[in-house]
Protein backbone atom coordinates (compact mmCIF):
# COMPACT_ATOMS: atom_id res chain seq x y z
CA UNK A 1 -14.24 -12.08 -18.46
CA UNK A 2 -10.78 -14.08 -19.20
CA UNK A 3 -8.93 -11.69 -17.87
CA UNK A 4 -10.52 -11.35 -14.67
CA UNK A 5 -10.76 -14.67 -14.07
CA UNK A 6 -6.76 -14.95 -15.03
CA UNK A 7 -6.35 -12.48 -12.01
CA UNK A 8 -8.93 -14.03 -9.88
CA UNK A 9 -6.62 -17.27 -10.82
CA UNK A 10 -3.21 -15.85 -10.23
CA UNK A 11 -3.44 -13.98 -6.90
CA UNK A 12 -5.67 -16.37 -5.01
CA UNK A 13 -2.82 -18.83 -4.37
CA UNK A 14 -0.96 -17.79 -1.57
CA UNK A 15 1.76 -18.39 -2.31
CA UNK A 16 2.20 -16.45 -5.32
CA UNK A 17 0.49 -13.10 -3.41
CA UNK A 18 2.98 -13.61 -0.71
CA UNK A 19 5.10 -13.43 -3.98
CA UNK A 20 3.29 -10.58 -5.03
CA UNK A 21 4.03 -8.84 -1.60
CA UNK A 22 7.64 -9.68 -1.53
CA UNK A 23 7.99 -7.86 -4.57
CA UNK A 24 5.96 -4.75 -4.14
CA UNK A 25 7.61 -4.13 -0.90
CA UNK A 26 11.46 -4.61 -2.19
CA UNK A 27 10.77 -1.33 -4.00
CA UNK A 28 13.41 -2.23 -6.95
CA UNK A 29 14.40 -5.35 -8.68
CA UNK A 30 14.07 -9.27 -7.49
CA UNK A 31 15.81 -12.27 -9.16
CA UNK A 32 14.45 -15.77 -9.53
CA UNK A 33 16.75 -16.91 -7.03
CA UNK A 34 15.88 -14.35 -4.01
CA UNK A 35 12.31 -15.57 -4.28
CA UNK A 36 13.49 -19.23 -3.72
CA UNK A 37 15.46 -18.16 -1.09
CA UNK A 38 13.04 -16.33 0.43
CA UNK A 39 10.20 -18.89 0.09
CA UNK A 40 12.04 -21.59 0.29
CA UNK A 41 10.74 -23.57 -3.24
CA UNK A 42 12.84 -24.86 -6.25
CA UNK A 43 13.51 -21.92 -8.95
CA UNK A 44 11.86 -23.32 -10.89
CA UNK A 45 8.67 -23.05 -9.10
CA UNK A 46 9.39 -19.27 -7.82
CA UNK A 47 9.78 -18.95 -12.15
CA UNK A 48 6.44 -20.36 -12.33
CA UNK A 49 4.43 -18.23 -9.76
CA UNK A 50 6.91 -14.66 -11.13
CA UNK A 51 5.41 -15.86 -14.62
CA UNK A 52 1.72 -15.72 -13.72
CA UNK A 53 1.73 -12.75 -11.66
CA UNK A 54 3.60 -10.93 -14.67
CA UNK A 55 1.22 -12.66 -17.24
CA UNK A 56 -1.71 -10.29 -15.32
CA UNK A 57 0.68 -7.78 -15.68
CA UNK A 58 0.96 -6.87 -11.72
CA UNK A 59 4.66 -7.14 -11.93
CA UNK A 60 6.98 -6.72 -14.92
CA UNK A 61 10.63 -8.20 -15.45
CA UNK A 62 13.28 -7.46 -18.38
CA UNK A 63 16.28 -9.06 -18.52
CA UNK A 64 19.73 -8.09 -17.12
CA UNK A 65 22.01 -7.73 -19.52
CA UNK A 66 25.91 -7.26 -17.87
CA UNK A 67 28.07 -7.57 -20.85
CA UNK A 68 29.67 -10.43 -19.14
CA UNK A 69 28.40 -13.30 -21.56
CA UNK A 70 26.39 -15.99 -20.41
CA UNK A 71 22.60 -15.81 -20.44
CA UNK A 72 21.04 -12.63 -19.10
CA UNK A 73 18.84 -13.25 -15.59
CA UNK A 74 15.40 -11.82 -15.48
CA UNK A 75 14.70 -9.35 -13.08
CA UNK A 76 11.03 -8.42 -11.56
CA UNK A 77 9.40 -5.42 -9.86
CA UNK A 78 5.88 -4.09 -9.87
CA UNK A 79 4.45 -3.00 -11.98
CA UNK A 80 3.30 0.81 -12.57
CA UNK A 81 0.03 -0.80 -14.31
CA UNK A 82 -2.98 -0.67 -12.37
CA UNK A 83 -5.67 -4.27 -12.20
CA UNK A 84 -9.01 -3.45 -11.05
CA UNK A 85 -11.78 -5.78 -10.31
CA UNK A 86 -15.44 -5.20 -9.34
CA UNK A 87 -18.42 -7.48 -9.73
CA UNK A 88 -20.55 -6.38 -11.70
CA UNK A 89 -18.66 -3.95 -13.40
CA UNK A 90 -18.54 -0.39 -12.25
CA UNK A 91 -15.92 2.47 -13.40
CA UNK A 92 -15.57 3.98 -10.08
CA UNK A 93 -12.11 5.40 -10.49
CA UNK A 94 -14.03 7.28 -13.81
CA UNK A 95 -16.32 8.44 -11.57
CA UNK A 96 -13.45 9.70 -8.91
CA UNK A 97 -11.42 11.83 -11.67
CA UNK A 98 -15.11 13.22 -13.24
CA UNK A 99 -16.24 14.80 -9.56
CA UNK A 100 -12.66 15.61 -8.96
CA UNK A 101 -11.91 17.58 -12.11
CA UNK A 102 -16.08 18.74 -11.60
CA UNK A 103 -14.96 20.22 -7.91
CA UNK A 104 -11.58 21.76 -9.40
CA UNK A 105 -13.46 23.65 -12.16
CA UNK A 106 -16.34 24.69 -9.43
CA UNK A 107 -13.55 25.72 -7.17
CA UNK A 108 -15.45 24.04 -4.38
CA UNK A 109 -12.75 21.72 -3.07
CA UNK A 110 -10.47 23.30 -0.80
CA UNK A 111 -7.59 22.04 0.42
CA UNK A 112 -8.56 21.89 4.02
CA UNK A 113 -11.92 20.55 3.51
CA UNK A 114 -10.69 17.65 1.79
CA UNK A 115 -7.85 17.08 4.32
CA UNK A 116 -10.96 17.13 7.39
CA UNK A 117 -12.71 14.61 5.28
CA UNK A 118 -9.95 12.23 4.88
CA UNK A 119 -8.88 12.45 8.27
CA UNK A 120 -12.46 11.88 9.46
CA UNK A 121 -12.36 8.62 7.44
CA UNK A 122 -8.96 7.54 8.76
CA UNK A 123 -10.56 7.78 12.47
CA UNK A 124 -14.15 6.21 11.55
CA UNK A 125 -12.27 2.97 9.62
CA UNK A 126 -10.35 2.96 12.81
CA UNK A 127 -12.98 3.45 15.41
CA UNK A 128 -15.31 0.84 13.40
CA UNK A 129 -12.57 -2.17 13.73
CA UNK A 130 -12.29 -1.16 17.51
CA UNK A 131 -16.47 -1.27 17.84
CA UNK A 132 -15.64 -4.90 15.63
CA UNK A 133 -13.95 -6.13 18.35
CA UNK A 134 -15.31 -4.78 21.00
CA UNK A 135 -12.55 -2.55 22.21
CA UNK A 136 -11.18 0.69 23.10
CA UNK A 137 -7.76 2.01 22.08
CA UNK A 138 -7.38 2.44 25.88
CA UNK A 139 -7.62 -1.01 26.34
CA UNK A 140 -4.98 -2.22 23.38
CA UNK A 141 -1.02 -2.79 23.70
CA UNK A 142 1.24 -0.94 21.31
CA UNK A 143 1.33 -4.45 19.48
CA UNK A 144 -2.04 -5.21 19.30
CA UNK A 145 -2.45 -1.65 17.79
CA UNK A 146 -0.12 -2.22 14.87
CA UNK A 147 -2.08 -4.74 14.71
CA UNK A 148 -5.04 -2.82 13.97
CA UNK A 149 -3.80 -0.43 12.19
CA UNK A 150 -2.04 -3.26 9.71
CA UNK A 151 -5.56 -5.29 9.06
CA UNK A 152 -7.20 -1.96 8.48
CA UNK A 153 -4.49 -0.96 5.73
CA UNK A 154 -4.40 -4.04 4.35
CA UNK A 155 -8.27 -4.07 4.03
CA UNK A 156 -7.73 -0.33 2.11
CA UNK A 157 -5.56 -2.22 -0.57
CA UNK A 158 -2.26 -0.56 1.12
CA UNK A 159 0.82 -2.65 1.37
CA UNK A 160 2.63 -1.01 4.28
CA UNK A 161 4.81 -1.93 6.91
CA UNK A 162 5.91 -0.97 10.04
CA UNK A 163 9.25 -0.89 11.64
CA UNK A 164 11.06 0.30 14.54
CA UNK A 165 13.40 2.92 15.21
CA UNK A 166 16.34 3.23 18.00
CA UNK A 167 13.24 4.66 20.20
CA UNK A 168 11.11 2.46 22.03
CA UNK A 169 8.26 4.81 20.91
CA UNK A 170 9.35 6.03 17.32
CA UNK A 171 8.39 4.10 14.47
CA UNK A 172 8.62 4.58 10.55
CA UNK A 173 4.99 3.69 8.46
CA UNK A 174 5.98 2.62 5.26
CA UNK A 175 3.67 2.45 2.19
CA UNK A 176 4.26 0.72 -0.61
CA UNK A 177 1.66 1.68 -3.22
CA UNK A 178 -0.59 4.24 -3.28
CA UNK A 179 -4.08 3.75 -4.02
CA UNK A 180 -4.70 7.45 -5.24
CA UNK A 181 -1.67 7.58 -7.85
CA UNK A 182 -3.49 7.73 -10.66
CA UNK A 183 -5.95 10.37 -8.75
CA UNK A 184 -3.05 12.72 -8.19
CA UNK A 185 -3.38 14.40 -11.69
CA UNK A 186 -6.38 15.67 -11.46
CA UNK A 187 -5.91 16.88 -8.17
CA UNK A 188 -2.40 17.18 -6.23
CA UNK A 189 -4.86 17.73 -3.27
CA UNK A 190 -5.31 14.36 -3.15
CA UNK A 191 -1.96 13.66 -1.82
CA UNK A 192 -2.55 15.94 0.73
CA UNK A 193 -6.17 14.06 1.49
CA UNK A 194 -4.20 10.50 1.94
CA UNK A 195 -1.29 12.22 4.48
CA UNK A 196 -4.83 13.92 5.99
CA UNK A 197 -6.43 9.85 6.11
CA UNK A 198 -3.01 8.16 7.87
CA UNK A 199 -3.14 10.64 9.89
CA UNK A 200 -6.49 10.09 11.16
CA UNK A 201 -5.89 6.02 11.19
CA UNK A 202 -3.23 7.04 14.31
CA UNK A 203 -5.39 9.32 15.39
CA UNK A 204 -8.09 7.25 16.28
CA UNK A 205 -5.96 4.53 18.06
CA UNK A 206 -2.90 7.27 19.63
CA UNK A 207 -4.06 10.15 22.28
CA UNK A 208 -0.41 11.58 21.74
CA UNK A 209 1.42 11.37 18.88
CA UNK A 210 3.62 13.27 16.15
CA UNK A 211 3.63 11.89 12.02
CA UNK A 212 5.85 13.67 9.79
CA UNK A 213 6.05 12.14 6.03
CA UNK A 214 9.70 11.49 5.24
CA UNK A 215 10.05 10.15 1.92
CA UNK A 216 6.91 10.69 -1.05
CA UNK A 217 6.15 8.79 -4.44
CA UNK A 218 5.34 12.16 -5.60
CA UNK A 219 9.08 12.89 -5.31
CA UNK A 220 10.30 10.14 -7.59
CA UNK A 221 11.21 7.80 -3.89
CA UNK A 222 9.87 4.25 -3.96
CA UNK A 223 7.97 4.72 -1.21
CA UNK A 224 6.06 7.37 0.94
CA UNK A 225 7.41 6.93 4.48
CA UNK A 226 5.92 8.66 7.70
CA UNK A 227 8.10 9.08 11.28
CA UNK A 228 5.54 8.64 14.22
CA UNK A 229 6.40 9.37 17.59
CA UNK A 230 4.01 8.18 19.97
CA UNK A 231 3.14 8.40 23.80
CA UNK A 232 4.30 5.33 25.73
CA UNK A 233 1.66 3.00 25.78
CA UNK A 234 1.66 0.35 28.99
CA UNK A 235 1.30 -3.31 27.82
């Protein structure tokens, strides 16, 4: 129980999850001093908030030794350890690698059925915000559709981000942890799955569109990234 509650503690100021964000998405190594610049607090403070979030072990530092003399800095990035919660308890990520390594040794899984399945629940996530809010992607702005499709990542546990290219109509998804890493080894399908599930979130809010993936965790990058190129859509 202490250490969920040290979690529970740790990430629900905002502060420090912004924190926790800034971090995850630099995709390398942060100093003290870029989080007070960032946030705008004292050092000291940013010190503070780097300190808890490592203490629950969803970011680690070590120090940066130079050579130079003088007293090393301490530099953070996330951390490769995985914190779960679930009240009450359940093991559902044992339960994901037992049917997993179950459907591998069954041969039952193939790798189009699972990519149909995850892209069916990319579009239903999608298409259940839109019922939500009583919309249709017809009726939505290319803004208010990043929109969408931010809230709904976020709600997934992704931390992703979206930015633009030269093109008015090209645009690079970013993702900045993947929530299926630790799935991967018992099935590399399951890569294929996730591209299968993005690929259904657009698809349920884009009538024209093209994703390629870019860059892939699985590949030793920091990130997977995914080129869209979609249809003008009139504001």
């Amino acid at each position: 129980m202490e250490p969920t509650l040290k979690v529970i503690n740790a990430l629900s100021d905002p502060t420090r999850y912004s924190i926790y964000q800034f971090v995850l998405k630099k995709r390398g190594d942060v100093s003290v001093q870029e989080v007070a610049n960032e946030f705008n607090i004292h050092p000291n403070v940013a010190r503070l908030h780097l300190s808890k979030l490592e203490d629950v072990k969803v970011i680690q530092s070590e120090l940066n030794k130079t050579g130079k003399g003088g007293r090393p800095a301490r530099l953070y990035r996330s951390s490769e350890q995985v914190v779960e919660l679930s009240f009450p308890h359940r093991e559902y990520k044992l339960l994901s690698n037992i049917l997993l390594e179950t459907l591998n040794k069954m041969k039952l899984a193939s790798s189009d059925l699972l990519k149909d399945i995850g892209k069916q629940y990319g579009k239903q996530i999608i298409e259940n915000m839109l019922k939500n809010m009583n919309k249709t992607k017809a009726e939505l702005s290319y803004e208010e559709k990043l929109s969408v499709l931010a809230s709904v990542s976020s709600m997934d546990g992704y931390c992703i981000e979206t930015t633009q290219t030269d093109h008015a109509n090209e645009m690079d998804y970013h993702v900045y942890n993947c929530p299926f890493k630790e799935l991967i080894n018992h099935s590399p399908q399951v890569c294929e799955m996730h591209i299968a599930y993005i690929h259904g979130l657009f698809e349920a809010l884009f009538d024209d569109f093209d994703l390629k993936q870019h860059e892939t965790m699985l590949h030793e990058c920091s990130e997977c990234v995914y080129h869209v190129k979609v249809a003008k859509v009139a504001n």
